[in-house]
N, C-alpha and C. Protein backbone atom coordinates (compact mmCIF):
# COMPACT_ATOMS: atom_id res chain seq x y z
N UNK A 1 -1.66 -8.10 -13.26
CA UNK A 1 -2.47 -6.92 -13.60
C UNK A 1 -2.22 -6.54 -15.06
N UNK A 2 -3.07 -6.73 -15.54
CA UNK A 2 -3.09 -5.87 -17.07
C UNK A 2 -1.76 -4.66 -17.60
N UNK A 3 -1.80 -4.25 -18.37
CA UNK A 3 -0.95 -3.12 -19.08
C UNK A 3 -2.08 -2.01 -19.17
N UNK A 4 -1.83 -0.76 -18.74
CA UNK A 4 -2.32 0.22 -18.87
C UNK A 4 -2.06 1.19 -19.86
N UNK A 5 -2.43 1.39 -20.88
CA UNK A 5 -1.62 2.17 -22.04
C UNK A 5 -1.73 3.90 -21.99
N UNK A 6 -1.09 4.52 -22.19
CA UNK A 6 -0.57 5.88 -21.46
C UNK A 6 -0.20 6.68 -22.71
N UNK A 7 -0.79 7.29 -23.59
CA UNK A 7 0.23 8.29 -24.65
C UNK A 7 1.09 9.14 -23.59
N UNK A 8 2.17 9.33 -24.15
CA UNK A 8 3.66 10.08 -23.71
C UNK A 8 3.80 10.41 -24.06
N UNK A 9 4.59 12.06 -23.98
CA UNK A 9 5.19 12.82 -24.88
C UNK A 9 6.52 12.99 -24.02
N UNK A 10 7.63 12.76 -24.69
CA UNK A 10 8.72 13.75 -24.06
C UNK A 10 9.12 14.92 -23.94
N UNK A 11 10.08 15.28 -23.02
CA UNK A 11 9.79 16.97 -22.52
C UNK A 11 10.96 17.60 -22.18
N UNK A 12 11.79 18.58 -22.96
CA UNK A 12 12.71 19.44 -22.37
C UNK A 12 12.78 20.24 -22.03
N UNK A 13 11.67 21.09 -21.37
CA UNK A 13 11.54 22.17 -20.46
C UNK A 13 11.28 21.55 -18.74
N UNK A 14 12.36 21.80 -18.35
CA UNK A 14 12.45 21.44 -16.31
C UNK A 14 12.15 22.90 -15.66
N UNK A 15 11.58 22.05 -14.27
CA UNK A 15 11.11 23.70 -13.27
C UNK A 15 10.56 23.35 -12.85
N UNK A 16 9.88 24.04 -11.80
CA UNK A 16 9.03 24.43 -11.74
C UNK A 16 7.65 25.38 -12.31
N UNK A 17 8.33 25.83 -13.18
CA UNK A 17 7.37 27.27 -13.97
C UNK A 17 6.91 25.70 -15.21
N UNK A 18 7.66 24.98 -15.29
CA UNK A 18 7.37 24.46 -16.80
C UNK A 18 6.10 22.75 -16.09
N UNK A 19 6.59 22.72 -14.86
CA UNK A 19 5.51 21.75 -14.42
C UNK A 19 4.25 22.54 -13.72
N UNK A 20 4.26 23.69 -13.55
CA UNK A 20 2.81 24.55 -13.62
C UNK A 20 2.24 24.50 -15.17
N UNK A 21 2.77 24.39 -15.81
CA UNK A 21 2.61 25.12 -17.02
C UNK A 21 1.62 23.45 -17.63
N UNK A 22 2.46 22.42 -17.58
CA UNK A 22 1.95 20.99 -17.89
C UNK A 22 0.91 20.84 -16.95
N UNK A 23 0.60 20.69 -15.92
CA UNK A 23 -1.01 20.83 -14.88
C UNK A 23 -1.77 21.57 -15.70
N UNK A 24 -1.38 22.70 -15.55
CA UNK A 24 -2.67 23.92 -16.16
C UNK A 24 -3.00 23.30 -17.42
N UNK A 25 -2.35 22.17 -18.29
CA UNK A 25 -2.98 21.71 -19.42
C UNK A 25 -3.46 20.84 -19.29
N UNK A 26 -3.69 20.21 -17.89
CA UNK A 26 -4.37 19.11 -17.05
C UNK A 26 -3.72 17.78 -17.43
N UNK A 27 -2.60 17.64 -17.68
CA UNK A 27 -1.05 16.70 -17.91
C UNK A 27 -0.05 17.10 -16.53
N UNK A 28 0.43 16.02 -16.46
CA UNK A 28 1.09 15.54 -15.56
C UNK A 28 2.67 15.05 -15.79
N UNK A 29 3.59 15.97 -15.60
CA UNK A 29 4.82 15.49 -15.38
C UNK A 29 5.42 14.28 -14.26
N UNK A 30 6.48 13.71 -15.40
CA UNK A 30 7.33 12.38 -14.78
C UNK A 30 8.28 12.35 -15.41
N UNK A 31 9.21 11.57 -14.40
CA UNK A 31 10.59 10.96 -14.89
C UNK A 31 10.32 9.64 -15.22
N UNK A 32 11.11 8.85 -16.36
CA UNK A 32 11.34 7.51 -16.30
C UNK A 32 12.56 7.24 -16.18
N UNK A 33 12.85 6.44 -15.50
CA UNK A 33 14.59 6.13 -15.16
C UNK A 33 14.50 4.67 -15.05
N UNK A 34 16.18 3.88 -15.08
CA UNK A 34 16.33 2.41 -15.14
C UNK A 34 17.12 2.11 -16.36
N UNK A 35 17.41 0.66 -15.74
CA UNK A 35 18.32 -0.14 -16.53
C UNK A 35 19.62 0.54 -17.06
N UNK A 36 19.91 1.73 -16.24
CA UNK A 36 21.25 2.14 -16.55
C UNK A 36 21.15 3.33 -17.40
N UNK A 37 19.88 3.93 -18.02
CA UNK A 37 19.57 5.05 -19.02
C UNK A 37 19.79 6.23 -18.33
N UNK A 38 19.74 7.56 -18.84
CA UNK A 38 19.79 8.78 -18.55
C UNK A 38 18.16 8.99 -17.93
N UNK A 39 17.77 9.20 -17.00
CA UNK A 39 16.56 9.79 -16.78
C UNK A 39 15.46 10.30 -17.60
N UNK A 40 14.55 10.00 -18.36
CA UNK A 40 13.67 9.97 -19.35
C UNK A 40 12.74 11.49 -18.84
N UNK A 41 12.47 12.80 -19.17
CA UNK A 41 11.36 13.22 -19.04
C UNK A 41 10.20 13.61 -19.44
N UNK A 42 9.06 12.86 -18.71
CA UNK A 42 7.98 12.50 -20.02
C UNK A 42 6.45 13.32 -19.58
N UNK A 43 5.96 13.72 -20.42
CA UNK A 43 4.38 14.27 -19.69
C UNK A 43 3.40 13.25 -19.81
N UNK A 44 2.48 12.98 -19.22
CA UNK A 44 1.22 11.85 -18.71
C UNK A 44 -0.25 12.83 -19.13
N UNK A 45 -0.87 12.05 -19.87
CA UNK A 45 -2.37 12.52 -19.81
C UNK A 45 -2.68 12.81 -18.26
N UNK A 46 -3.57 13.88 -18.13
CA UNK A 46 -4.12 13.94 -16.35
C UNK A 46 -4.99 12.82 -16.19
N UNK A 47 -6.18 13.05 -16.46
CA UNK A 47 -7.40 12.15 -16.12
C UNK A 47 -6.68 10.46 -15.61
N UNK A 48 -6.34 10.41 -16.95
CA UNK A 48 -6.03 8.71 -17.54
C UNK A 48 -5.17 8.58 -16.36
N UNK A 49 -4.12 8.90 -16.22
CA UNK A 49 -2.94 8.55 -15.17
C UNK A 49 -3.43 8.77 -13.67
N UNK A 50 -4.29 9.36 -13.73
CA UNK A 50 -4.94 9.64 -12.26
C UNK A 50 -5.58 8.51 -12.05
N UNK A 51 -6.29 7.67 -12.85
CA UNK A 51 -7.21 6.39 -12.92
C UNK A 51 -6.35 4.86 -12.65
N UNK A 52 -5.09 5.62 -13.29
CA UNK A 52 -4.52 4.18 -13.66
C UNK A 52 -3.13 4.23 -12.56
N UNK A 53 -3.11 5.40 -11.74
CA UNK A 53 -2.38 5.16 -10.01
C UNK A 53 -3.04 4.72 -9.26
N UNK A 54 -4.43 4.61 -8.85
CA UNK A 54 -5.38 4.01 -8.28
C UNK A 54 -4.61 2.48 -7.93
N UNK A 55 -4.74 1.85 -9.33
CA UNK A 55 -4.44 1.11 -8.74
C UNK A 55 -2.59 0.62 -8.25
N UNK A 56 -2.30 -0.12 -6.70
CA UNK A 56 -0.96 -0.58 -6.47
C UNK A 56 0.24 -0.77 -7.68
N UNK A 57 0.80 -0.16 -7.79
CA UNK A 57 2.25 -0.56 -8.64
C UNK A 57 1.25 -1.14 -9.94
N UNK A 58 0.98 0.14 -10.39
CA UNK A 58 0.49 -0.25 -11.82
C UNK A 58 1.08 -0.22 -13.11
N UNK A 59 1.00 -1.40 -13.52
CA UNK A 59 1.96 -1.22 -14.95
C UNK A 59 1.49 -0.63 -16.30
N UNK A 60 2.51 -0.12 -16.60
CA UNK A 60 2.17 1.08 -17.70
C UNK A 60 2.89 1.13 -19.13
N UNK A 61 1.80 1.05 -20.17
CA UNK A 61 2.75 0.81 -21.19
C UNK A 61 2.29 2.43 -21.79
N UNK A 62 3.75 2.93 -21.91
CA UNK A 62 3.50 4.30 -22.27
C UNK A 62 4.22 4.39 -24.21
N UNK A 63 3.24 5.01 -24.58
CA UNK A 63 3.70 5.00 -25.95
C UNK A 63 4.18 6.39 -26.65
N UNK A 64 4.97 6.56 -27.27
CA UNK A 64 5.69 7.27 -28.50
C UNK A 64 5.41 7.55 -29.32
N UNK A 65 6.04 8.15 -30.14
CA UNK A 65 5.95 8.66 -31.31
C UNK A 65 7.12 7.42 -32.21
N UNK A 66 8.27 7.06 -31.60
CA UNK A 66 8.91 6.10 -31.86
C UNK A 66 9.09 4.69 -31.38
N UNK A 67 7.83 4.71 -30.20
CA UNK A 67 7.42 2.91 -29.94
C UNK A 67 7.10 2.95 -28.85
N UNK A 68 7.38 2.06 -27.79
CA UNK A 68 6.44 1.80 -26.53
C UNK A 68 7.51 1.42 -25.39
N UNK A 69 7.57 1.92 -24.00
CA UNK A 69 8.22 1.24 -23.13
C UNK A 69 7.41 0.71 -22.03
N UNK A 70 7.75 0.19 -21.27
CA UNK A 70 6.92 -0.70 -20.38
C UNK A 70 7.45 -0.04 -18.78
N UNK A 71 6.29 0.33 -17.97
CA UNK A 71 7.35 0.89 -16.56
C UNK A 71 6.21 0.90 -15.43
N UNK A 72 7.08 0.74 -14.39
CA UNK A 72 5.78 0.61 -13.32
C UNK A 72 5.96 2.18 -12.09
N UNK A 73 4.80 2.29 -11.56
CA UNK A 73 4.49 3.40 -10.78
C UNK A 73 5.59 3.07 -9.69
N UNK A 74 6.65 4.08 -9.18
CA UNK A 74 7.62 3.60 -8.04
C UNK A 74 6.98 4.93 -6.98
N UNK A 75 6.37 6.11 -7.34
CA UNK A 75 6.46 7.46 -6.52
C UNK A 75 5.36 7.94 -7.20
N UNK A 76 5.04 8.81 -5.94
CA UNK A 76 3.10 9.92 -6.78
C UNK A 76 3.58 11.02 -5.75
N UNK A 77 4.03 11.92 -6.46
CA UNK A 77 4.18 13.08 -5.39
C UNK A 77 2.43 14.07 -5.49
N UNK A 78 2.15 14.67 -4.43
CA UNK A 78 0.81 15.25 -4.38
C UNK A 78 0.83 16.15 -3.45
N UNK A 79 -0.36 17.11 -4.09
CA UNK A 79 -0.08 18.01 -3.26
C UNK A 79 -0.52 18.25 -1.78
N UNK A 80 0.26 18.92 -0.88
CA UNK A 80 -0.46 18.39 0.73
C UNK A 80 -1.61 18.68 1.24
N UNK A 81 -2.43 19.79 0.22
CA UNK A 81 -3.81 20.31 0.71
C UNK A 81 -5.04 19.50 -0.34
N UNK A 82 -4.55 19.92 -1.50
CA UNK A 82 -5.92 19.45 -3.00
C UNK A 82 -5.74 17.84 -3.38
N UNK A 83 -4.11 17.32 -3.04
CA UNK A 83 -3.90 15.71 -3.48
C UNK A 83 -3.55 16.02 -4.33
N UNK A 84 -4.09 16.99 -5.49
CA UNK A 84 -3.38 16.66 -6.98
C UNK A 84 -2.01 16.06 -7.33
N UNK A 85 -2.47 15.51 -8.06
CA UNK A 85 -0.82 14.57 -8.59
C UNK A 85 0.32 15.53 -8.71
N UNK A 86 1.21 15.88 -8.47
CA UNK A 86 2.02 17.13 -8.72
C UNK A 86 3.62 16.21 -9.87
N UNK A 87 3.49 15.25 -9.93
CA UNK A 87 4.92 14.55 -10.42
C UNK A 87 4.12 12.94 -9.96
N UNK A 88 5.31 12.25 -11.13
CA UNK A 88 4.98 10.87 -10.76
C UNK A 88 6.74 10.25 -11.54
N UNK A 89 7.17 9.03 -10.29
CA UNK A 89 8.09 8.67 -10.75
C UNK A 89 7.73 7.06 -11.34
N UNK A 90 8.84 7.24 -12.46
CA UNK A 90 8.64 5.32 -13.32
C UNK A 90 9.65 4.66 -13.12
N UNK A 91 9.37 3.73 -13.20
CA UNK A 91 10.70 2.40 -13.26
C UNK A 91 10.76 2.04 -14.64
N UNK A 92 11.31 2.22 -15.78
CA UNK A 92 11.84 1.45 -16.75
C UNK A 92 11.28 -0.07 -16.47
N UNK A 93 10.83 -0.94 -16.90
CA UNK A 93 11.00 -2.54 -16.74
C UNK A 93 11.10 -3.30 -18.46
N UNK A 94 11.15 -4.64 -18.19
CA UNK A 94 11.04 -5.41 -19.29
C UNK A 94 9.88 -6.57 -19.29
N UNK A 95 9.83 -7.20 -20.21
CA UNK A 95 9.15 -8.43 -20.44
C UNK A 95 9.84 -9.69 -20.03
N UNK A 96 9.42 -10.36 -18.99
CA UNK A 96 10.32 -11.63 -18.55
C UNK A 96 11.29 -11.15 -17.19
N UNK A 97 11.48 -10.09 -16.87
CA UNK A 97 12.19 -9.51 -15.65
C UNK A 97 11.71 -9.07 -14.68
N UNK A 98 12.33 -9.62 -13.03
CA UNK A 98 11.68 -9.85 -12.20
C UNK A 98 12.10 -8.23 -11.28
N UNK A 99 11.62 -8.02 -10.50
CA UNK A 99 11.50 -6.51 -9.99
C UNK A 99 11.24 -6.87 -8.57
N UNK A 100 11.83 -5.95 -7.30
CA UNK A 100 11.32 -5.92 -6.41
C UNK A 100 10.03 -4.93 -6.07
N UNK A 101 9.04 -5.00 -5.42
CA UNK A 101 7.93 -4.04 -5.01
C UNK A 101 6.94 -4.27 -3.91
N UNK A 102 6.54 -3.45 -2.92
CA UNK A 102 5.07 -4.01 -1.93
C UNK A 102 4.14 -3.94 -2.35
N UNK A 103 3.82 -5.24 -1.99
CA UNK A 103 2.23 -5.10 -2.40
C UNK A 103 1.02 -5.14 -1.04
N UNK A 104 -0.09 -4.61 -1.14
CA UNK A 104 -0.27 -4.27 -0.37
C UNK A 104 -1.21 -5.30 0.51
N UNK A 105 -1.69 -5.75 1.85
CA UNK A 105 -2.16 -6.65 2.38
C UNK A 105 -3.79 -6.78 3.00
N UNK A 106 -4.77 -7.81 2.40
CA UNK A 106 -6.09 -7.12 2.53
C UNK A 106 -6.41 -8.04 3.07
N UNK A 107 -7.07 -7.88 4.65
CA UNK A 107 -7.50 -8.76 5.44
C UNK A 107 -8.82 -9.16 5.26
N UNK A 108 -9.23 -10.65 5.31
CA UNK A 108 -10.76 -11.44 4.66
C UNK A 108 -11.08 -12.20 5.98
N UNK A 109 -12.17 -12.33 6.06
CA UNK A 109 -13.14 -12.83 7.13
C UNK A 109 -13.19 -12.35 8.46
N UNK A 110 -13.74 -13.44 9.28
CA UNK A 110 -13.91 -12.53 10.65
C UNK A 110 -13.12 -13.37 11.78
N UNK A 111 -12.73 -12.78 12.66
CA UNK A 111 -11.99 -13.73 13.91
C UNK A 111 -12.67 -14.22 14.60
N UNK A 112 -12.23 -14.99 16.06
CA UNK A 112 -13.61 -15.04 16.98
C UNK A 112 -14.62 -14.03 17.83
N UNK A 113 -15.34 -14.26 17.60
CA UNK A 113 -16.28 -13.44 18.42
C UNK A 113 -15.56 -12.83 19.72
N UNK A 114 -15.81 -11.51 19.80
CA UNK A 114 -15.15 -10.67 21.22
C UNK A 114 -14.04 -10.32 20.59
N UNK A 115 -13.09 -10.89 19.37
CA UNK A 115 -11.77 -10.42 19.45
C UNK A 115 -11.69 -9.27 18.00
N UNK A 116 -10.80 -8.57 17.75
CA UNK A 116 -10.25 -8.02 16.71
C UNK A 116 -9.35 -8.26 16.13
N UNK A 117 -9.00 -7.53 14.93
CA UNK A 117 -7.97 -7.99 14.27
C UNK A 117 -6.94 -6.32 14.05
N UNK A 118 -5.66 -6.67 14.39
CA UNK A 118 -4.47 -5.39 14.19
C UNK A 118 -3.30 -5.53 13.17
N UNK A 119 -3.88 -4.55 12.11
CA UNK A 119 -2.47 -5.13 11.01
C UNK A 119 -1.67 -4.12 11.34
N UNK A 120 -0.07 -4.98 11.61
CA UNK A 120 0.88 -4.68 11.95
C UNK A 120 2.02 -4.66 10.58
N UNK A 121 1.34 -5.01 9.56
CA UNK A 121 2.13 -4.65 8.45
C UNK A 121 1.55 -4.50 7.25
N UNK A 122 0.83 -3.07 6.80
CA UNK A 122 0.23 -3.01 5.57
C UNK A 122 0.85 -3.27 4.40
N UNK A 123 1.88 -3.60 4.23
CA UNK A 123 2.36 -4.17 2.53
C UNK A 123 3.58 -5.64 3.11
N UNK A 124 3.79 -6.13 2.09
CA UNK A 124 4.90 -7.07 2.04
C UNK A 124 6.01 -7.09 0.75
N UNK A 125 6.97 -6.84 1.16
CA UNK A 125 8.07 -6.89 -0.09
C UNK A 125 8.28 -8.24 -1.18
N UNK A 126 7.96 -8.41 -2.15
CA UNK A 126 8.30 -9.62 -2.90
C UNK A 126 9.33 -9.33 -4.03
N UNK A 127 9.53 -9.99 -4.77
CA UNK A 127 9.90 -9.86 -5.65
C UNK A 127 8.97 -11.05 -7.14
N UNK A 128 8.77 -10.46 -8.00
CA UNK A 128 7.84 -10.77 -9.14
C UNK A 128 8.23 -10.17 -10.69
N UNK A 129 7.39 -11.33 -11.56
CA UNK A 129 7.55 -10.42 -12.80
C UNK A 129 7.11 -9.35 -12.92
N UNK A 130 7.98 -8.30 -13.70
CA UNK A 130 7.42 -7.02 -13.94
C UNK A 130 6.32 -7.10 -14.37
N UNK A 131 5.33 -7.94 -15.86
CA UNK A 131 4.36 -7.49 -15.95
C UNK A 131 3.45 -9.09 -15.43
N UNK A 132 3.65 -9.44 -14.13
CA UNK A 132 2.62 -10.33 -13.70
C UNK A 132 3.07 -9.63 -11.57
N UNK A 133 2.43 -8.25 -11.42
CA UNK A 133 2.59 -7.85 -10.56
C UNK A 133 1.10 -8.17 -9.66
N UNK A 134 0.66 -9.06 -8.36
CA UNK A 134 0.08 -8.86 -7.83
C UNK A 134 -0.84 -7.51 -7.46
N UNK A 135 -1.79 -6.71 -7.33
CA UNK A 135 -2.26 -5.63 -7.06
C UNK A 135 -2.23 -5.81 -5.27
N UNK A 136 -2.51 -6.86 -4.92
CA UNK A 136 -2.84 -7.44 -3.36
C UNK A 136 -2.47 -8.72 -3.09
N UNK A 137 -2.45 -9.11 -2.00
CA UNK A 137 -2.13 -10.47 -1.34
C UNK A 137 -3.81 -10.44 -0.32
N UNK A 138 -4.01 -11.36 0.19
CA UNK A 138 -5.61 -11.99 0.93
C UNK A 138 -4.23 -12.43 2.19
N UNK A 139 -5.19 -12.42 3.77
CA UNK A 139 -5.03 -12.89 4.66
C UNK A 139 -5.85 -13.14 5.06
N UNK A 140 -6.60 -14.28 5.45
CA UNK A 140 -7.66 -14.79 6.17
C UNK A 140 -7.56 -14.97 7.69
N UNK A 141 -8.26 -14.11 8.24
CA UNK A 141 -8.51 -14.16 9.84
C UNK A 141 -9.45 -15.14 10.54
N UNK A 142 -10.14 -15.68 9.56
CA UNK A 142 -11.46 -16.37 9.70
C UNK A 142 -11.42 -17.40 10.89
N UNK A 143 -11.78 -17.54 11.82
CA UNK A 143 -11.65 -18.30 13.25
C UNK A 143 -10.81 -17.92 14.03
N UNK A 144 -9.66 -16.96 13.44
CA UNK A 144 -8.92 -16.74 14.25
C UNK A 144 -9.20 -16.64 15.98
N UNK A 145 -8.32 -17.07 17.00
CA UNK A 145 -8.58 -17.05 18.32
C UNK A 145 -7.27 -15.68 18.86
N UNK A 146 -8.07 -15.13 20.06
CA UNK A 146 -6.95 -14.38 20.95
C UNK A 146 -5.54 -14.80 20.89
N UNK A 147 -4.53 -13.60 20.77
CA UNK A 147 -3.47 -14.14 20.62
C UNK A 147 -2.86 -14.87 19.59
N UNK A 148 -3.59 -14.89 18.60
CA UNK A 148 -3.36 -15.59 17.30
C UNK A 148 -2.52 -14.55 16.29
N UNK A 149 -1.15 -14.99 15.75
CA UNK A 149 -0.60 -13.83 15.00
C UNK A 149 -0.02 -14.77 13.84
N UNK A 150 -0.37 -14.05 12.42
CA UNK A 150 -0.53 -14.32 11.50
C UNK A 150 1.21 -13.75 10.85
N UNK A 151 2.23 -14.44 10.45
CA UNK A 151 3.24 -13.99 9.94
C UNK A 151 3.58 -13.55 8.32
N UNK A 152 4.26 -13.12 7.94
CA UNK A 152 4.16 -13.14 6.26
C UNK A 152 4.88 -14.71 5.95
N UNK A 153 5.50 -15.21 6.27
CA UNK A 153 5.56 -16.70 6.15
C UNK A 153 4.15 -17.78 5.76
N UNK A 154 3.31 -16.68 6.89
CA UNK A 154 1.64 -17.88 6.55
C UNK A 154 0.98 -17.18 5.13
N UNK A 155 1.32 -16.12 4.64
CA UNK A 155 0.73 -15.40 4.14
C UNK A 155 0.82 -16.18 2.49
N UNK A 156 -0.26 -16.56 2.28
CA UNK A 156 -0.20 -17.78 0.58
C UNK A 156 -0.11 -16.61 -0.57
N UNK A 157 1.43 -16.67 -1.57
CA UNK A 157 1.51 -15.90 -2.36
C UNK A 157 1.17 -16.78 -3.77
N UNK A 158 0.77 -15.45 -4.87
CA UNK A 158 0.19 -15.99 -6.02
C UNK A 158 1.63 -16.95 -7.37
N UNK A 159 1.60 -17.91 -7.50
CA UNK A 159 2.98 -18.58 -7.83
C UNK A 159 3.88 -17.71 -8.83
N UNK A 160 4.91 -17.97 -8.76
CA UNK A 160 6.25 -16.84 -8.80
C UNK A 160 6.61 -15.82 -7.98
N UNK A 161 6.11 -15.67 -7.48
CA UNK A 161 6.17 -14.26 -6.71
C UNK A 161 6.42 -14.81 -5.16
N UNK A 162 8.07 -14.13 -4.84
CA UNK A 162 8.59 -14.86 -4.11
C UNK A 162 8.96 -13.50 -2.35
N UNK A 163 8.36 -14.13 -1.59
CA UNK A 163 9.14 -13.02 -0.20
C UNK A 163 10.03 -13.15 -0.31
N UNK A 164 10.61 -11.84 0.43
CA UNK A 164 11.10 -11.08 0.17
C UNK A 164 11.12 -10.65 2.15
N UNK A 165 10.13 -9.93 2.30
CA UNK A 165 10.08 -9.65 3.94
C UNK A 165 10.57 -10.75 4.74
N UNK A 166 11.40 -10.72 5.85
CA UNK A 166 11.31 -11.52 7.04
C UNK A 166 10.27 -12.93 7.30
N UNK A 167 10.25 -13.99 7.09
CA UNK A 167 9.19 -14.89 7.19
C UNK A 167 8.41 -14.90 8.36
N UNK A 168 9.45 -14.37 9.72
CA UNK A 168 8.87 -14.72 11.33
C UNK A 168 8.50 -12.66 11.12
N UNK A 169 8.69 -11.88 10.39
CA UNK A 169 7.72 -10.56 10.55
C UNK A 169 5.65 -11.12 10.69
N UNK A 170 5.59 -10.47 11.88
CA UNK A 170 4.09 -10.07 11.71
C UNK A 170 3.43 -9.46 11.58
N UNK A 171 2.49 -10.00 11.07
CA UNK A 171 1.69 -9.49 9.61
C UNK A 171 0.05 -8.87 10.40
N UNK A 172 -0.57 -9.53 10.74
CA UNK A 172 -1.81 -9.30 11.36
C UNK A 172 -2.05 -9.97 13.18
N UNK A 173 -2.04 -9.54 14.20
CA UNK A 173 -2.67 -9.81 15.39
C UNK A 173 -3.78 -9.76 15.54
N UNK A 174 -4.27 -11.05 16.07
CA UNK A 174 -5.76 -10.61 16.57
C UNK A 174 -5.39 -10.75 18.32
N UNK A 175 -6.38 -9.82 18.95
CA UNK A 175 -6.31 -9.30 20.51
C UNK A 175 -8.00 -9.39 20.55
N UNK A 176 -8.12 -9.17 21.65
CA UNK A 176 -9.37 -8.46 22.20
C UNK A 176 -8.99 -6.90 22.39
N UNK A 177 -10.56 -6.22 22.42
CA UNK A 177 -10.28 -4.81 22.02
C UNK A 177 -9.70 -4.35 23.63
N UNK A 178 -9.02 -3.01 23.57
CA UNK A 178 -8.45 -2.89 24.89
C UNK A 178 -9.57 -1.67 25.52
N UNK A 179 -8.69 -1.22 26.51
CA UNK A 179 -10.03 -0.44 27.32
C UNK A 179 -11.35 -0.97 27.50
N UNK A 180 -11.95 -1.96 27.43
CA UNK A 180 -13.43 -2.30 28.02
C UNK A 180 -13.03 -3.27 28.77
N UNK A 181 -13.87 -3.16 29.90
CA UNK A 181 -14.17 -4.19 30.94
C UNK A 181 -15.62 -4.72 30.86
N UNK A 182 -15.61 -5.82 31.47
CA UNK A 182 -16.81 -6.62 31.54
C UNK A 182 -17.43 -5.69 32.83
N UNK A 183 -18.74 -6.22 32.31
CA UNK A 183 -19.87 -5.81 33.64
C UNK A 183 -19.40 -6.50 34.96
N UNK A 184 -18.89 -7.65 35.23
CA UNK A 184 -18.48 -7.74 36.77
C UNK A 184 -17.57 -7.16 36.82
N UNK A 185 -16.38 -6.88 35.94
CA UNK A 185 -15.58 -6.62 36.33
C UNK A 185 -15.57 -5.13 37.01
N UNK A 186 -16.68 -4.26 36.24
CA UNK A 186 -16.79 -2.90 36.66
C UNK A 186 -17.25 -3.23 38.06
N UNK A 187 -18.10 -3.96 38.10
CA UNK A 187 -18.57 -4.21 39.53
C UNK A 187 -17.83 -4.28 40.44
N UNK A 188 -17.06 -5.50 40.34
CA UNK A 188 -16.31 -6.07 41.54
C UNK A 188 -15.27 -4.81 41.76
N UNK A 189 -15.13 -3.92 41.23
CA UNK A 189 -13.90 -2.86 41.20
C UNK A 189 -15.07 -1.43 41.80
N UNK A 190 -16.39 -1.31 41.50
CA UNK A 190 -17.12 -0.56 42.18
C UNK A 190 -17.20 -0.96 43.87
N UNK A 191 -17.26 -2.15 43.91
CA UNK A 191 -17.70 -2.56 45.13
C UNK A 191 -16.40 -2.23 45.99
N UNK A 192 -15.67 -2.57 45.50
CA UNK A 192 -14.17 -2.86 46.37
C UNK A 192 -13.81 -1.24 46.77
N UNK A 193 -14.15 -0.22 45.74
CA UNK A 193 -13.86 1.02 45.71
C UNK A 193 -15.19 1.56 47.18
N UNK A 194 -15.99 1.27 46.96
CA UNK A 194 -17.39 1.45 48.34
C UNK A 194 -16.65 1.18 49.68
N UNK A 195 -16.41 -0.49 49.45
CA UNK A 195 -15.45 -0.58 50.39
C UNK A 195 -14.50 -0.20 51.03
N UNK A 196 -13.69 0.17 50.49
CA UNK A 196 -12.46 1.18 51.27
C UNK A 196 -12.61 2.45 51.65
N UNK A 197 -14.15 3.24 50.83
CA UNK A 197 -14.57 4.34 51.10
C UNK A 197 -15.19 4.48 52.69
N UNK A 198 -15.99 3.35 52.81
CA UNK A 198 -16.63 3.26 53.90
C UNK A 198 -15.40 2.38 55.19
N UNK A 199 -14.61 1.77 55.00
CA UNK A 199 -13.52 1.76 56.07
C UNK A 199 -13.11 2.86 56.23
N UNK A 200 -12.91 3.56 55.37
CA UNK A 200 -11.79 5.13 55.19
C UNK A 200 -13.15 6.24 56.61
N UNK A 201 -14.02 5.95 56.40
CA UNK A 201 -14.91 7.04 57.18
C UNK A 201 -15.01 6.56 58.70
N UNK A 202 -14.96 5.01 58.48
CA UNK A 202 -14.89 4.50 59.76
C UNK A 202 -14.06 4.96 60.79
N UNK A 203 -12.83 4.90 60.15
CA UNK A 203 -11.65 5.68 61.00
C UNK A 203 -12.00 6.99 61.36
């Protein structure tokens, strides 16, 4: 995924009163932390940073007044009624250094006819270069049959980027949907139900 470029300012007013204060200027407070540093606190354009969390573990080159660091999205705190971004946490990273992170899992095609498909694990843990981070991984269901379960082992990752999750974890089931019965079956279970009704009166 690309570099997202971010003007930054750093910030020594903490609070709450002082992260109302950064919103109402439609900026967005964050920490950057890593590689062993003191906790960085930095303000985020609103708009821009709202665009550029969208997408999964997005990498961010945030710039200075004295140069540029490189860091990826780890946390989006928001608020529980409006969503607004309320805080966002960074990871410090480098160029050439590998990072753990999930990425998230997007199921492609269709199974067999009559059946569905149940993801049983929306992300997978890898580990990858910091700035060659997958946005997604593909799982293809396509023919899949009943009973067919798809592991993160089957799951084809983009080269370097190495699991991390359990190989025998599963990833996607396909079933048939539950609760419906077939038309005989309602039948033969109507009939049988008649049946015992009408012995039951006999007596």
């Amino acid at each position: 995924m690309a570099e997202i470029k971010l003007a930054s300012e750093t910030r020594t007013e903490f609070g709450k009163g002082a992260a109302r204060r950064i919103r109402r200027a439609n900026n967005i407070p964050a920490v950057l932390y890593g590689h062993g540093t003191d906790p960085v606190h930095i303000t985020l354009p609103g708009h821009e940073t709202m665009l550029a969390v969208r997408h999964t573990n997005a990498l961010l080159e945030l710039t200075f007044d004295n140069g540029t660091e490189l860091a990826v999205v780890k946390d989006v705190q928001r608020h529980p009624v409006r969503a607004d971004i309320e805080h966002i946490d960074l990871l410090l990273v480098k160029k050439g250094e590998k990072i753990t992170v999930d990425i998230t899992v997007h199921v492609v095609g269709e199974s067999a006819p009559g059946t569905i498909h149940l993801v049983e694990s929306q992300t997978l843990s890898v580990e990858t270069l910091a700035t060659s981070i997958p946005e997604y991984v593909e799982v293809s269901i396509e023919g899949r049959e009943n009973g067919d379960h798809i592991v993160a082992g089957d799951v084809e990752l983009p080269q370097g980027v190495e699991l991390l999750t359990d190989p025998e974890y599963t990833v996607v089931t396909i079933t048939e949907p539950r609760g419906e019965e077939s038309a005989d079956e309602e039948s033969a279970e109507s009939a049988a139900a008649a049946s015992a009704e009408s012995e039951s009166s006999a007596e």
